[in-house]
N, C-alpha and C. Protein backbone atom coordinates (compact mmCIF):
# COMPACT_ATOMS: atom_id res chain seq x y z
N UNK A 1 37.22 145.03 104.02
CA UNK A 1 37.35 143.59 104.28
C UNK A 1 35.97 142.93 104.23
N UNK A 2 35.99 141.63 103.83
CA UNK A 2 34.69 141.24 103.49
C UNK A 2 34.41 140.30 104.64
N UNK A 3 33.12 140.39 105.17
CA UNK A 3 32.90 139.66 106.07
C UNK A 3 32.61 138.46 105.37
N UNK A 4 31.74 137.14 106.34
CA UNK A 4 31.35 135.97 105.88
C UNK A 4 30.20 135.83 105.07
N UNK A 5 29.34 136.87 105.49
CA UNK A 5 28.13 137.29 104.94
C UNK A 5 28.38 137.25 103.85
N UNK A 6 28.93 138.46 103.86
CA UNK A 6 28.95 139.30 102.15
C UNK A 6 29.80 138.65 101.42
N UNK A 7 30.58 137.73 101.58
CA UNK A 7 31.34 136.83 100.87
C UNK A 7 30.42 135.93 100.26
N UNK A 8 29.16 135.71 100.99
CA UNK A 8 28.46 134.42 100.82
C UNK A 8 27.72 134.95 99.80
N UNK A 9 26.91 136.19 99.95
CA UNK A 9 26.16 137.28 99.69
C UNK A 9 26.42 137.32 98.09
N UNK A 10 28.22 137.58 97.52
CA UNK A 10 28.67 137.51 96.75
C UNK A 10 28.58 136.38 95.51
N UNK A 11 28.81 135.28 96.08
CA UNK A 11 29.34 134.07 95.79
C UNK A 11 27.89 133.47 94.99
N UNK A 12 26.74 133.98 95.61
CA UNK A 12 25.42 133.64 95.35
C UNK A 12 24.94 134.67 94.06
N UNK A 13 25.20 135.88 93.96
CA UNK A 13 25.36 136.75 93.00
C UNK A 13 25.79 136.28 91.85
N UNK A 14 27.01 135.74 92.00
CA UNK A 14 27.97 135.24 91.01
C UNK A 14 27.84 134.09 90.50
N UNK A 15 26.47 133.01 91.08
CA UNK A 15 25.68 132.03 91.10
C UNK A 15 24.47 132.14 90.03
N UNK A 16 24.07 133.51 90.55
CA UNK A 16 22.97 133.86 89.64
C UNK A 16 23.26 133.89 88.30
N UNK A 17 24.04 135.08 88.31
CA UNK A 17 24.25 135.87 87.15
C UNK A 17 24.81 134.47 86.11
N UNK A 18 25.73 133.95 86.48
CA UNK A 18 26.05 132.53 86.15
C UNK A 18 24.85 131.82 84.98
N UNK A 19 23.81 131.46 85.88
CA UNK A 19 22.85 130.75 85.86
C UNK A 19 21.81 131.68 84.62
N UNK A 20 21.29 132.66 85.12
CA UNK A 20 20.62 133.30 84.08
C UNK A 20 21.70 133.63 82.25
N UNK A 21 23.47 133.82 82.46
CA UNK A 21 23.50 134.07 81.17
C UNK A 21 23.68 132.75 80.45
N UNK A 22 23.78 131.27 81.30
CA UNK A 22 23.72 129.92 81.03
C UNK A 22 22.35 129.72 79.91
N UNK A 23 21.09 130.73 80.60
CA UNK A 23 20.05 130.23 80.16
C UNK A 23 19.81 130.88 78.80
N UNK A 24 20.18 132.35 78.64
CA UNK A 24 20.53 132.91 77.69
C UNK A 24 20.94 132.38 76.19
N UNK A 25 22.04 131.57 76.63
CA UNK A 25 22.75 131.48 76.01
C UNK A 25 22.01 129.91 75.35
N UNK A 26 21.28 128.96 75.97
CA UNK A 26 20.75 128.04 75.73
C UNK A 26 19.53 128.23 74.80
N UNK A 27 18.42 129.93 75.48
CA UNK A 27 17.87 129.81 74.32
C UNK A 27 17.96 130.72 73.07
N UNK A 28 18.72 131.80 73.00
CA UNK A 28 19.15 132.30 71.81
C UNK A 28 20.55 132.01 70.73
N UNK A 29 21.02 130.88 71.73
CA UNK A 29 22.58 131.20 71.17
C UNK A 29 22.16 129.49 69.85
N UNK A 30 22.65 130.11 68.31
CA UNK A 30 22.67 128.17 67.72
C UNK A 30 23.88 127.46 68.46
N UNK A 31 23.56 126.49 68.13
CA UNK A 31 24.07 125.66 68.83
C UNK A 31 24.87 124.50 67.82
N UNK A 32 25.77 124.15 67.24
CA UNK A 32 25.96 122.76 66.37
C UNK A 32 26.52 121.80 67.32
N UNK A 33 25.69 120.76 66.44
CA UNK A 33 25.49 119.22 67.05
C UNK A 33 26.56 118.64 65.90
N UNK A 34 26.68 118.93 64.75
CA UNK A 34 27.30 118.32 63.81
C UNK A 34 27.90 119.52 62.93
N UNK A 35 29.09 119.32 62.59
CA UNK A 35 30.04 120.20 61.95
C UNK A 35 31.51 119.23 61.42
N UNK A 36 30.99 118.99 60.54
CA UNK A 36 31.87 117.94 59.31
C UNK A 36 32.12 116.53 59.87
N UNK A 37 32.99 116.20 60.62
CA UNK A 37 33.66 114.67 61.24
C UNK A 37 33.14 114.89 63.07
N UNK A 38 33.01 115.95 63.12
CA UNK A 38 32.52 116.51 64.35
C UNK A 38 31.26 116.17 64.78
N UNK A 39 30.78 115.59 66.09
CA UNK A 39 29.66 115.35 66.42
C UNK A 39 28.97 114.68 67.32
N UNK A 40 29.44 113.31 67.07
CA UNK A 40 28.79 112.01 67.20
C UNK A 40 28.57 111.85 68.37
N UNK A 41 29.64 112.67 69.57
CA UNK A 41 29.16 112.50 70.76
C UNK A 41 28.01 113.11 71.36
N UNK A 42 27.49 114.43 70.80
CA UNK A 42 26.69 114.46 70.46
C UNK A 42 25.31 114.03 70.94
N UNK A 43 25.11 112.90 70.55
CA UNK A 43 24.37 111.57 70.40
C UNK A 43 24.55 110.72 70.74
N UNK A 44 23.29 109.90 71.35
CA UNK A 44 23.10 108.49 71.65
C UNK A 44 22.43 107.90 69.88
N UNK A 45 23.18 106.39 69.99
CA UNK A 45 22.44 105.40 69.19
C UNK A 45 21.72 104.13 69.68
N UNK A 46 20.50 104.62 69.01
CA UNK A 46 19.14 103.33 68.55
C UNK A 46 19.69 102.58 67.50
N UNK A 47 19.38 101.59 67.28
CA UNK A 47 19.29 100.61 66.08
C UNK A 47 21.36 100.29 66.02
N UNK A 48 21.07 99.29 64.76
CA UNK A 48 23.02 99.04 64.14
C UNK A 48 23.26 99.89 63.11
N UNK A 49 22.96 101.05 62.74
CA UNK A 49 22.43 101.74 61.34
C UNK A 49 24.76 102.03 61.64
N UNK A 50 25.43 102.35 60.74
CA UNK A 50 26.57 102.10 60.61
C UNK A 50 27.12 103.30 60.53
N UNK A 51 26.88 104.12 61.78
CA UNK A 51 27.43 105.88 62.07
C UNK A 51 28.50 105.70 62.06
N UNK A 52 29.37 106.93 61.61
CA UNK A 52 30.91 106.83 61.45
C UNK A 52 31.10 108.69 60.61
N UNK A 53 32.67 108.70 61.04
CA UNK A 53 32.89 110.13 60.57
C UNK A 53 33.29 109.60 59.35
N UNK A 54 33.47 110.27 58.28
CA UNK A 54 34.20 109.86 56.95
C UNK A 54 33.90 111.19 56.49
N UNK A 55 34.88 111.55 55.44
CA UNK A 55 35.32 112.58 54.23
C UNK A 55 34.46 113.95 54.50
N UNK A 56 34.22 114.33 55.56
CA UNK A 56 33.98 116.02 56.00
C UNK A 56 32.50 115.54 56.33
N UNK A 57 32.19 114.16 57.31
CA UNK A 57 30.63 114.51 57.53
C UNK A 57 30.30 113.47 58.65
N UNK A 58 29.02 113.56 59.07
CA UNK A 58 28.67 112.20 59.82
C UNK A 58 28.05 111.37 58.53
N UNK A 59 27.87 110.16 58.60
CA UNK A 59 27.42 109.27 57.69
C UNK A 59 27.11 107.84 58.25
N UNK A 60 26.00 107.00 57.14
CA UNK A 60 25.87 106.07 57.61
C UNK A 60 25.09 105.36 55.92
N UNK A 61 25.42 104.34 55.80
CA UNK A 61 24.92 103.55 54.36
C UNK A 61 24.35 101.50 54.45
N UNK A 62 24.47 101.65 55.86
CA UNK A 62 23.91 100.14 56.21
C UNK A 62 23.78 100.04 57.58
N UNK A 63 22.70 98.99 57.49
CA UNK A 63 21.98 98.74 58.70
C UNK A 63 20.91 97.95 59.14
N UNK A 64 20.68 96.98 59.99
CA UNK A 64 19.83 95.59 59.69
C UNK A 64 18.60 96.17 59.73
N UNK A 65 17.60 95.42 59.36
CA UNK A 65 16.16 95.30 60.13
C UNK A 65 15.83 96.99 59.51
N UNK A 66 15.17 98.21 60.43
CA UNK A 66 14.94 99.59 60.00
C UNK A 66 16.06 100.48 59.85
N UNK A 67 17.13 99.84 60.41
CA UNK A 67 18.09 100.84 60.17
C UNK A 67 18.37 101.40 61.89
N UNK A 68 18.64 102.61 61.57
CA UNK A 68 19.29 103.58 62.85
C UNK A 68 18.75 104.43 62.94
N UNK A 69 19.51 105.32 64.46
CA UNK A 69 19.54 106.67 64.78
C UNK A 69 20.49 107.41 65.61
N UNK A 70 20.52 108.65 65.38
CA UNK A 70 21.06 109.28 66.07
C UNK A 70 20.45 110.04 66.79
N UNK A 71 20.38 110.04 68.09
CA UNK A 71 18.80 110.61 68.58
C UNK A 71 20.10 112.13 69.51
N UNK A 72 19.50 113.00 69.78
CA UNK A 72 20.31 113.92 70.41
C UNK A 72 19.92 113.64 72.39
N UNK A 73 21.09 114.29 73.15
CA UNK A 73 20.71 113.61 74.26
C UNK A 73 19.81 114.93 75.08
N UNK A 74 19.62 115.96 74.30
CA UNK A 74 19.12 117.08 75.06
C UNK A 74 17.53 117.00 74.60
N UNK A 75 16.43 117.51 74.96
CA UNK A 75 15.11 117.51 74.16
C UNK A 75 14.54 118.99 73.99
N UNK A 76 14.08 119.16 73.25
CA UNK A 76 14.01 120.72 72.31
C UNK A 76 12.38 120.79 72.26
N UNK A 77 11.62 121.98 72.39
CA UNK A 77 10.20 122.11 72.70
C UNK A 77 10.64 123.19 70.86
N UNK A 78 10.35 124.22 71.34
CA UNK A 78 10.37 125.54 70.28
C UNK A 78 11.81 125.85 69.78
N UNK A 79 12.16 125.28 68.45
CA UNK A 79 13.44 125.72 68.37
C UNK A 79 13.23 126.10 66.85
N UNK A 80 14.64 126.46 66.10
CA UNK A 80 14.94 126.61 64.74
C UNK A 80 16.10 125.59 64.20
N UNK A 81 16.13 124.37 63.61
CA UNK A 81 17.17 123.56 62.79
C UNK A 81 17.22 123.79 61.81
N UNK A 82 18.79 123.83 61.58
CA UNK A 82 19.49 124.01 60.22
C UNK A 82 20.04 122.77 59.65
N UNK A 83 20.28 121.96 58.57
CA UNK A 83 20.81 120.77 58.37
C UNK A 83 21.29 120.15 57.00
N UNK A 84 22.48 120.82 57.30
CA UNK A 84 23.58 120.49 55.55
C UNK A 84 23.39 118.94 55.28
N UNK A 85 23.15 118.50 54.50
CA UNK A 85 22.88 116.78 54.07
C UNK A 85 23.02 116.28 52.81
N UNK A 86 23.67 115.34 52.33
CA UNK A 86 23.20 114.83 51.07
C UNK A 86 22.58 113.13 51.15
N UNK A 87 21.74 113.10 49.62
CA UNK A 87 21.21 111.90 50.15
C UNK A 87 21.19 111.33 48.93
N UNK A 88 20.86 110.33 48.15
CA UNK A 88 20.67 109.43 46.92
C UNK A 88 19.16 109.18 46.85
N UNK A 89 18.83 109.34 45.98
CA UNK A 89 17.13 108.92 45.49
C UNK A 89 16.31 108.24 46.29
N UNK A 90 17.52 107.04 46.38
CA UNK A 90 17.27 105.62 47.17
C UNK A 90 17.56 106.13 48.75
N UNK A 91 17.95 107.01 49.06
CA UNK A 91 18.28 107.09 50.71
C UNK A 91 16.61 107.40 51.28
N UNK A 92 16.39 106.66 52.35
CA UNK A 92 15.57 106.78 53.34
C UNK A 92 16.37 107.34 54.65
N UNK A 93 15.65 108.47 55.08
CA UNK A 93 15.97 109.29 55.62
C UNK A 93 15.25 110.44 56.51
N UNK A 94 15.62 111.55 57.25
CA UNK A 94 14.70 112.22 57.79
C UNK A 94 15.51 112.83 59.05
N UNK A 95 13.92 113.66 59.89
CA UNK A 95 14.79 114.19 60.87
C UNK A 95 13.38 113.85 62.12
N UNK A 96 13.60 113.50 62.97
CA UNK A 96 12.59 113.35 64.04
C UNK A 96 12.47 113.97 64.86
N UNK A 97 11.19 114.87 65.44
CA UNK A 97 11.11 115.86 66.34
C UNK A 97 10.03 115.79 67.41
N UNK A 98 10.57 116.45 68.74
CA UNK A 98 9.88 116.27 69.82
C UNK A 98 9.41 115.10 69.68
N UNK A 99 10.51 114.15 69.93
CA UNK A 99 10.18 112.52 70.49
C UNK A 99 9.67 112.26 71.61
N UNK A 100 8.18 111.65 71.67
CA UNK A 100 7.82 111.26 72.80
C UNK A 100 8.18 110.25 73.65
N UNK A 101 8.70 109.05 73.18
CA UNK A 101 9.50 108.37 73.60
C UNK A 101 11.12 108.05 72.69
N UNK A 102 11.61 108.37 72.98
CA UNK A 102 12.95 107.89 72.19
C UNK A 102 13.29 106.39 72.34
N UNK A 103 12.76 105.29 72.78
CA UNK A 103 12.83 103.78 72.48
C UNK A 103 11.93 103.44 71.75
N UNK A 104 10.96 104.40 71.20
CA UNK A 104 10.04 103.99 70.09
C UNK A 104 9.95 104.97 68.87
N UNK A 105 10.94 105.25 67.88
CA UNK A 105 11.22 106.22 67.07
C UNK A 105 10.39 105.80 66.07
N UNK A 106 8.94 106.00 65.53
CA UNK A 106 8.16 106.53 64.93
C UNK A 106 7.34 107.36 64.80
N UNK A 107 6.38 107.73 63.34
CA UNK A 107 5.84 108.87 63.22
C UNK A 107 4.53 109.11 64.36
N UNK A 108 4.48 107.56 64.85
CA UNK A 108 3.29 107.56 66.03
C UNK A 108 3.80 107.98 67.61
N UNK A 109 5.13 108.51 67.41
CA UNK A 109 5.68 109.17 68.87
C UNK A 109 6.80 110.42 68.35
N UNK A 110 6.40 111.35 67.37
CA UNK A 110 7.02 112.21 67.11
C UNK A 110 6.70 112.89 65.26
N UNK A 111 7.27 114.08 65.40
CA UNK A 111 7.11 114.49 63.84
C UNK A 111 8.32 113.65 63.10
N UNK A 112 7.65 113.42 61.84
CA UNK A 112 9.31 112.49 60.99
C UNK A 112 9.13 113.79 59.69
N UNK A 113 10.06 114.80 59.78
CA UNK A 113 10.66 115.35 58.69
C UNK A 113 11.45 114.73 57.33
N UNK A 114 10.63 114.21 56.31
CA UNK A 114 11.36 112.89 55.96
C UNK A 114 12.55 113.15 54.60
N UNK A 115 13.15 112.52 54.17
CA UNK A 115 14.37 112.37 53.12
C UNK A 115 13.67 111.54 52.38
N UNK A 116 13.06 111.21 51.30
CA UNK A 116 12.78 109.91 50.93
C UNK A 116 12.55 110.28 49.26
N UNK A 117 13.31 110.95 48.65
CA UNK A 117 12.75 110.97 46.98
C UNK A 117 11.64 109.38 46.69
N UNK A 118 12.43 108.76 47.16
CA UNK A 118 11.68 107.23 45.87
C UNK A 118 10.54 106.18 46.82
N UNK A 119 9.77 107.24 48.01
CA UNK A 119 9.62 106.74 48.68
C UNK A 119 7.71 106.02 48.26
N UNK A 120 7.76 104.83 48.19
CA UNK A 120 5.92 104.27 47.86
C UNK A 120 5.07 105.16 48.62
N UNK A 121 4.16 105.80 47.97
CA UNK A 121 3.40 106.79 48.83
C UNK A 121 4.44 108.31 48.68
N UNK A 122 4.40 108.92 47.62
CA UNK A 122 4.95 110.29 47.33
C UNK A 122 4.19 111.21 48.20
N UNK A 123 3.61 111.12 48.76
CA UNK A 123 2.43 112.20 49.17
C UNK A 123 3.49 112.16 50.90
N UNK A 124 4.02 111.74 51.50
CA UNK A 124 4.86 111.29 52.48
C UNK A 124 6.54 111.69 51.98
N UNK A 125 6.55 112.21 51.08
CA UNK A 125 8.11 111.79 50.38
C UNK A 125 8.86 112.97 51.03
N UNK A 126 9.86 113.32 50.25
CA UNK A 126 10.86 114.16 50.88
C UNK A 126 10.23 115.73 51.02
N UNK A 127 10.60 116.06 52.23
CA UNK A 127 9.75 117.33 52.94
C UNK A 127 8.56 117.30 53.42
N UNK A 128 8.08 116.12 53.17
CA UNK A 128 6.33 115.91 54.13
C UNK A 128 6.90 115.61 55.64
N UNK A 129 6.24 115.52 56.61
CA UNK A 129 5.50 115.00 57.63
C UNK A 129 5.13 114.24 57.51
N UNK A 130 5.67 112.71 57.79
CA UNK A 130 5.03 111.43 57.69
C UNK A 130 3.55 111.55 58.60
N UNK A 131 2.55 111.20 57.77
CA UNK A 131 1.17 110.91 58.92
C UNK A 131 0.60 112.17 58.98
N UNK A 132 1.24 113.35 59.15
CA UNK A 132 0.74 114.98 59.10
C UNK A 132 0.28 115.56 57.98
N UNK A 133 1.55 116.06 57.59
CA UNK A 133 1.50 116.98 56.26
C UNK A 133 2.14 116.74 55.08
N UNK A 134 0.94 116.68 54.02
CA UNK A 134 1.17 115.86 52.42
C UNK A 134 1.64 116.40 51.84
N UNK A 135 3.27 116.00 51.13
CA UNK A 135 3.86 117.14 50.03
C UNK A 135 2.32 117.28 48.88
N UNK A 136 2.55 118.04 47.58
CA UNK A 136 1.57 117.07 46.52
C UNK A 136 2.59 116.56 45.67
N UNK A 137 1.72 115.68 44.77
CA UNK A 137 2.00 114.69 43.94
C UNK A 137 1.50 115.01 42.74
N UNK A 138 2.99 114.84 41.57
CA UNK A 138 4.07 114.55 42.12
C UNK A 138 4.54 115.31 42.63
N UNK A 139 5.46 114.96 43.55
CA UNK A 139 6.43 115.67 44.45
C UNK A 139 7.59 116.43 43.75
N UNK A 140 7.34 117.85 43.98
CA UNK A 140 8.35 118.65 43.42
C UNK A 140 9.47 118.69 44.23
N UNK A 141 9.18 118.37 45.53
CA UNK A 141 10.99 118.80 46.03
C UNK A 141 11.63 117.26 46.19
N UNK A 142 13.02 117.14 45.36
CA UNK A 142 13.75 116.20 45.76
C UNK A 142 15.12 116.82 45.91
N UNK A 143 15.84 115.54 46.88
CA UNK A 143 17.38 115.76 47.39
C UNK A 143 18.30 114.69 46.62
N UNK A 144 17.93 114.43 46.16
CA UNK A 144 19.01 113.28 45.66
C UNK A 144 20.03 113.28 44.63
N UNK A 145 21.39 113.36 45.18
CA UNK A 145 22.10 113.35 43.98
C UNK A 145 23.03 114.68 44.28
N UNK A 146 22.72 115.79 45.81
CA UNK A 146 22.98 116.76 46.03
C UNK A 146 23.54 117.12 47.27
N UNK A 147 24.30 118.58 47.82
CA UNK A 147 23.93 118.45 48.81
C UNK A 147 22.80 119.95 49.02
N UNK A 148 22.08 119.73 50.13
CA UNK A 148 20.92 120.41 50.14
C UNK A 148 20.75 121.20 52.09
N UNK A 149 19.94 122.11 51.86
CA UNK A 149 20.07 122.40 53.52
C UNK A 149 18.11 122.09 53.76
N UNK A 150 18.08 121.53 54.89
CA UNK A 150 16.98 121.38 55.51
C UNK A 150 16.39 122.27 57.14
N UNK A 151 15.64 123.36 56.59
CA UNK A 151 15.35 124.07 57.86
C UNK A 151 14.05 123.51 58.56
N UNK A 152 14.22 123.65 59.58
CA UNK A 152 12.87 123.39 60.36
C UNK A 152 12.52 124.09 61.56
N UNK A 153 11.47 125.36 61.56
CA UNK A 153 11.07 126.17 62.83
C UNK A 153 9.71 125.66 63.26
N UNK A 154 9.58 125.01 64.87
CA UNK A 154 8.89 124.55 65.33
C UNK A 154 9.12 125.50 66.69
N UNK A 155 7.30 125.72 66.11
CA UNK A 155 7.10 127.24 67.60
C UNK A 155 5.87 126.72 67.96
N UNK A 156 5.12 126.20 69.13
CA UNK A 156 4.60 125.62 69.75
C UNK A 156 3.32 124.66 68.96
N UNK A 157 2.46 124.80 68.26
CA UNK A 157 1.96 124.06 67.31
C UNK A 157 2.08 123.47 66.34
N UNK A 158 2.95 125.01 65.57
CA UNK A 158 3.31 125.25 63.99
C UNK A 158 4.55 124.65 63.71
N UNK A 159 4.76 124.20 62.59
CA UNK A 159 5.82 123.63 62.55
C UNK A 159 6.15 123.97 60.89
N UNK A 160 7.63 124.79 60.19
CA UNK A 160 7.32 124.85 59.21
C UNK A 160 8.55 124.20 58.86
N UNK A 161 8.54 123.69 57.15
CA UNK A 161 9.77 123.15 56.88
C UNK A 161 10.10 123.80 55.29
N UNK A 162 11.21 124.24 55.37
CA UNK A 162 12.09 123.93 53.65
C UNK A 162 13.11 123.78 53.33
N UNK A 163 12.84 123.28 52.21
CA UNK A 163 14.04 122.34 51.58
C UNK A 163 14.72 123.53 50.75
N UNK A 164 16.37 123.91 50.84
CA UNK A 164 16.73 124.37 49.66
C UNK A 164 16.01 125.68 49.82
N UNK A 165 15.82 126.48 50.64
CA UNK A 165 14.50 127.68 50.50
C UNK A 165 13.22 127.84 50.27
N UNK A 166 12.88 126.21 49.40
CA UNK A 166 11.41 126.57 49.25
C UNK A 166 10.45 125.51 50.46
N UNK A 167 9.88 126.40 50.73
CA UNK A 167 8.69 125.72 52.07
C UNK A 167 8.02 124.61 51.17
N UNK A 168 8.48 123.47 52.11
CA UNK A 168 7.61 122.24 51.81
C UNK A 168 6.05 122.01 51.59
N UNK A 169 6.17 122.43 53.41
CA UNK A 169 5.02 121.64 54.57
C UNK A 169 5.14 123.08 55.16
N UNK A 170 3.83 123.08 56.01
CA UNK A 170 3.82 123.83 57.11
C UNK A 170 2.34 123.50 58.18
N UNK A 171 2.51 122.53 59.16
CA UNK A 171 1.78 121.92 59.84
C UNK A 171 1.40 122.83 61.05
N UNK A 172 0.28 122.85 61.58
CA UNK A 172 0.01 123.18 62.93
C UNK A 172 -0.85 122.09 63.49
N UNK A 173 -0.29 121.37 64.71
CA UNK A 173 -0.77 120.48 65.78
C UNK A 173 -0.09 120.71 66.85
N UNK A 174 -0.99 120.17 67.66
CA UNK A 174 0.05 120.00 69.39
C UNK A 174 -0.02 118.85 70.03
N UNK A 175 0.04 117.63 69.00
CA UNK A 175 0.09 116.28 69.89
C UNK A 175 1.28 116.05 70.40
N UNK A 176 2.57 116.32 70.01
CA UNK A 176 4.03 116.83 70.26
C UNK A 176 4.22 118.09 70.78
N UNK A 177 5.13 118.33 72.12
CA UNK A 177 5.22 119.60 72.45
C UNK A 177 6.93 119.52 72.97
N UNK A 178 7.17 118.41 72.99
CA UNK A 178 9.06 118.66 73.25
C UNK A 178 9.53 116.94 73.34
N UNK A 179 10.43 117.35 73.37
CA UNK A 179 11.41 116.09 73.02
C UNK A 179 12.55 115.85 72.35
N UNK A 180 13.29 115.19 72.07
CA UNK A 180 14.87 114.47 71.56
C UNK A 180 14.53 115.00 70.07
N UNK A 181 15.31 115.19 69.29
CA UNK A 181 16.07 114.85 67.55
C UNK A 181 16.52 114.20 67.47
N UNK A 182 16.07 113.21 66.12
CA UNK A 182 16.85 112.35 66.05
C UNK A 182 16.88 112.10 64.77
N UNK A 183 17.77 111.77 63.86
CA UNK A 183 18.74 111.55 62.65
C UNK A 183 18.25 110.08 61.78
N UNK A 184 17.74 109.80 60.82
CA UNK A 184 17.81 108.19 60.35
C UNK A 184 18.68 107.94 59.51
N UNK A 185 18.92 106.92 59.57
CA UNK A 185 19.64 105.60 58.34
C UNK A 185 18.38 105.00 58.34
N UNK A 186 17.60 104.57 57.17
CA UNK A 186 16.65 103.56 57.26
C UNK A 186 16.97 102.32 55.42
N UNK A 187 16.14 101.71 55.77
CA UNK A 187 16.49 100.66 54.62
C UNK A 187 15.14 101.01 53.84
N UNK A 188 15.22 100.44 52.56
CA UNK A 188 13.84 100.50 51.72
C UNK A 188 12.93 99.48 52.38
N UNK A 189 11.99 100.10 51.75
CA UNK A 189 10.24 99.43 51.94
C UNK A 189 10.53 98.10 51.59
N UNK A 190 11.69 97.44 50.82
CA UNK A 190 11.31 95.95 50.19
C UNK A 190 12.17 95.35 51.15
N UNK A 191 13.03 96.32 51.84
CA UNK A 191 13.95 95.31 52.86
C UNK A 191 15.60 95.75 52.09
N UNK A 192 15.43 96.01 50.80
CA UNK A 192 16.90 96.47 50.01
C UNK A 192 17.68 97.45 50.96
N UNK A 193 19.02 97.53 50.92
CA UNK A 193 19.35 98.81 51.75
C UNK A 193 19.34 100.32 51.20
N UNK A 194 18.88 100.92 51.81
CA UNK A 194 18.15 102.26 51.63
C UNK A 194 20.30 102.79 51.02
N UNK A 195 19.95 104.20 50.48
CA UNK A 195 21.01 104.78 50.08
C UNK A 195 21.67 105.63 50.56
N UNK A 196 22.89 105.82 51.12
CA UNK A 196 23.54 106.46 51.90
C UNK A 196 23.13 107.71 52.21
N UNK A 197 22.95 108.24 53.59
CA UNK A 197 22.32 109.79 53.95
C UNK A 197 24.23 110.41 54.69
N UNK A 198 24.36 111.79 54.22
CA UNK A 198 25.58 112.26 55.33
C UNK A 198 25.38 113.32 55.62
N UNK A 199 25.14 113.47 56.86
CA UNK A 199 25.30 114.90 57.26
C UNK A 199 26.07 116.08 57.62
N UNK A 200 26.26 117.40 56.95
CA UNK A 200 27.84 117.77 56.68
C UNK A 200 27.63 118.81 58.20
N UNK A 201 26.46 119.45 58.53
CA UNK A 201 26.60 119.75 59.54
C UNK A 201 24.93 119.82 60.01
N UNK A 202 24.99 120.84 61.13
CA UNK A 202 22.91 120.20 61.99
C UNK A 202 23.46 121.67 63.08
N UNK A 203 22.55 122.66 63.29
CA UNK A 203 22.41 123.38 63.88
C UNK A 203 21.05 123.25 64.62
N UNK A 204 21.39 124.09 65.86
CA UNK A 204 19.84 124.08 66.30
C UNK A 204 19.82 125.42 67.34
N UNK A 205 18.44 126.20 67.59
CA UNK A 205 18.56 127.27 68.35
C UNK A 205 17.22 127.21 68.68
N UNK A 206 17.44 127.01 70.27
CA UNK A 206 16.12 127.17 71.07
C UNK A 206 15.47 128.87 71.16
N UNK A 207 14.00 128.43 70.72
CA UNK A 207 13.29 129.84 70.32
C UNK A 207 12.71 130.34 72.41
C-alpha cells in the first residue's frame, strides 16, 4: 500500500521523466510547421501579405506596402530547416532567422535567407544572406519556375545554406544567437507585386 509520501514521491518521478523526454523530443525530434494545406496555425502574421491554404501548400501572391509574414511562435537558437517551396523569377522571398525583434523583420534584426532570382543587386539574390553573405555574380543558383528544397543548419555562429543540394552561402557570425522564423511574401523593388512564393512543406529540428 502506498503511503502519501511515496505517492507524492511517485507522482514527481513521473513529473520528471515527463519533462526530460518533453525535452528530448524538442531537441532531436524534426518537427513540421508546414505540410501541404497544413500549418498556418503554426504562425503568427506581420504585414496583409495574403496567406491562405490552396492546392497542396501554404501560399501567398499579394500584399500592400512590403508585403508579409509568417513569423513562427516558438524561437530556435541551433537548429536544422528543411523547406519544400516554389517561387517565380519575380517572387521576392526568403526565410528569416533568429529574429531579434519580430515587430521589426529585417536583415538589420535577423539573418534573411533570401528567394529573389531577379533581385537589383544579384550579389544578395537567391541563397545569399542579405547584408552577410554574397552569392557571386552572376548568380548561379536560381528557383524560379520550380519546386526546390531549401536547407539551412545554423549551429551557433555558422550558418550554412543550400539550395537543391548545392551550398550557397556559408556564413559565420554571432550578432544573432536565437529567435522566431519567419516566412516572406514581399513585393518588388519598384513597388510591382513581387511573384507568388508557396510553401509545400518547412521542417525544423533543434540541434
Amino acid at each position: 500500500m502506498l503511503t502519501v509520501s511515496r505517492l507524492r514521491f511517485a507522482v514527481v518521478l513521473l513529473l520528471v521523466a515527463a519533462a526530460v523526454s518533453g525535452c528530448q523530443g524538442l531537441r532531436g525530434e524534426r518537427i513540421v510547421l508546414i505540410d501541404g494545406e497544413r500549418g498556418l496555425g503554426n504562425f503568427a502574421r506581420s504585414g496583409d501579405a495574403n496567406w491562405r491554404a490552396e492546392a497542396g501548400a501554404i501560399v501567398a501572391d499579394r500584399g500592400s506596402g512590403m508585403g508579409g509574414y509568417l513569423v513562427t511562435r516558438e524561437s530556435y537558437a541551433d537548429f536544422e530547416l528543411r523547406a519544400e517551396f516554389f517561387a517565380e523569377a519575380a517572387t521576392n522571398s526568403g526565410i528569416f532567422l533568429r529574429l531579434s525583434d519580430p515587430a521589426n523583420i529585417t536583415p538589420m534584426h535577423g539573418y534573411e535567407v533570401n528567394i529573389y532570382d531577379d533581385r537589383p543587386g544579384p550579389e544578395y539574390g537567391t541563397g545569399a544572406i542579405v547584408g552577410f553573405a554574397r552569392a557571386p555574380v552572376p548568380n548561379p543558383h536560381k528557383a524560379g519556375g520550380r519546386w526546390n528544397v531549401l536547407e539551412i543548419r545554423a549551429e551557433g555562429p555558422r550558418i550554412t545554406v543550400r539550395l537543391n543540394g548545392v551550398q550557397t552561402v556559408q556564413l559565420r557570425d554571432g550578432r544573432f544567437s536565437a529567435g522566431p522564423v519567419a516566412l516572406q511574401f514581399g513585393n518588388g523593388f519598384d513597388g510591382r507585386p513581387g511573384g507568388p512564393i508557396r510553401w509545400r512543406r518547412l521542417e525544423i529540428r533543434r540541434l
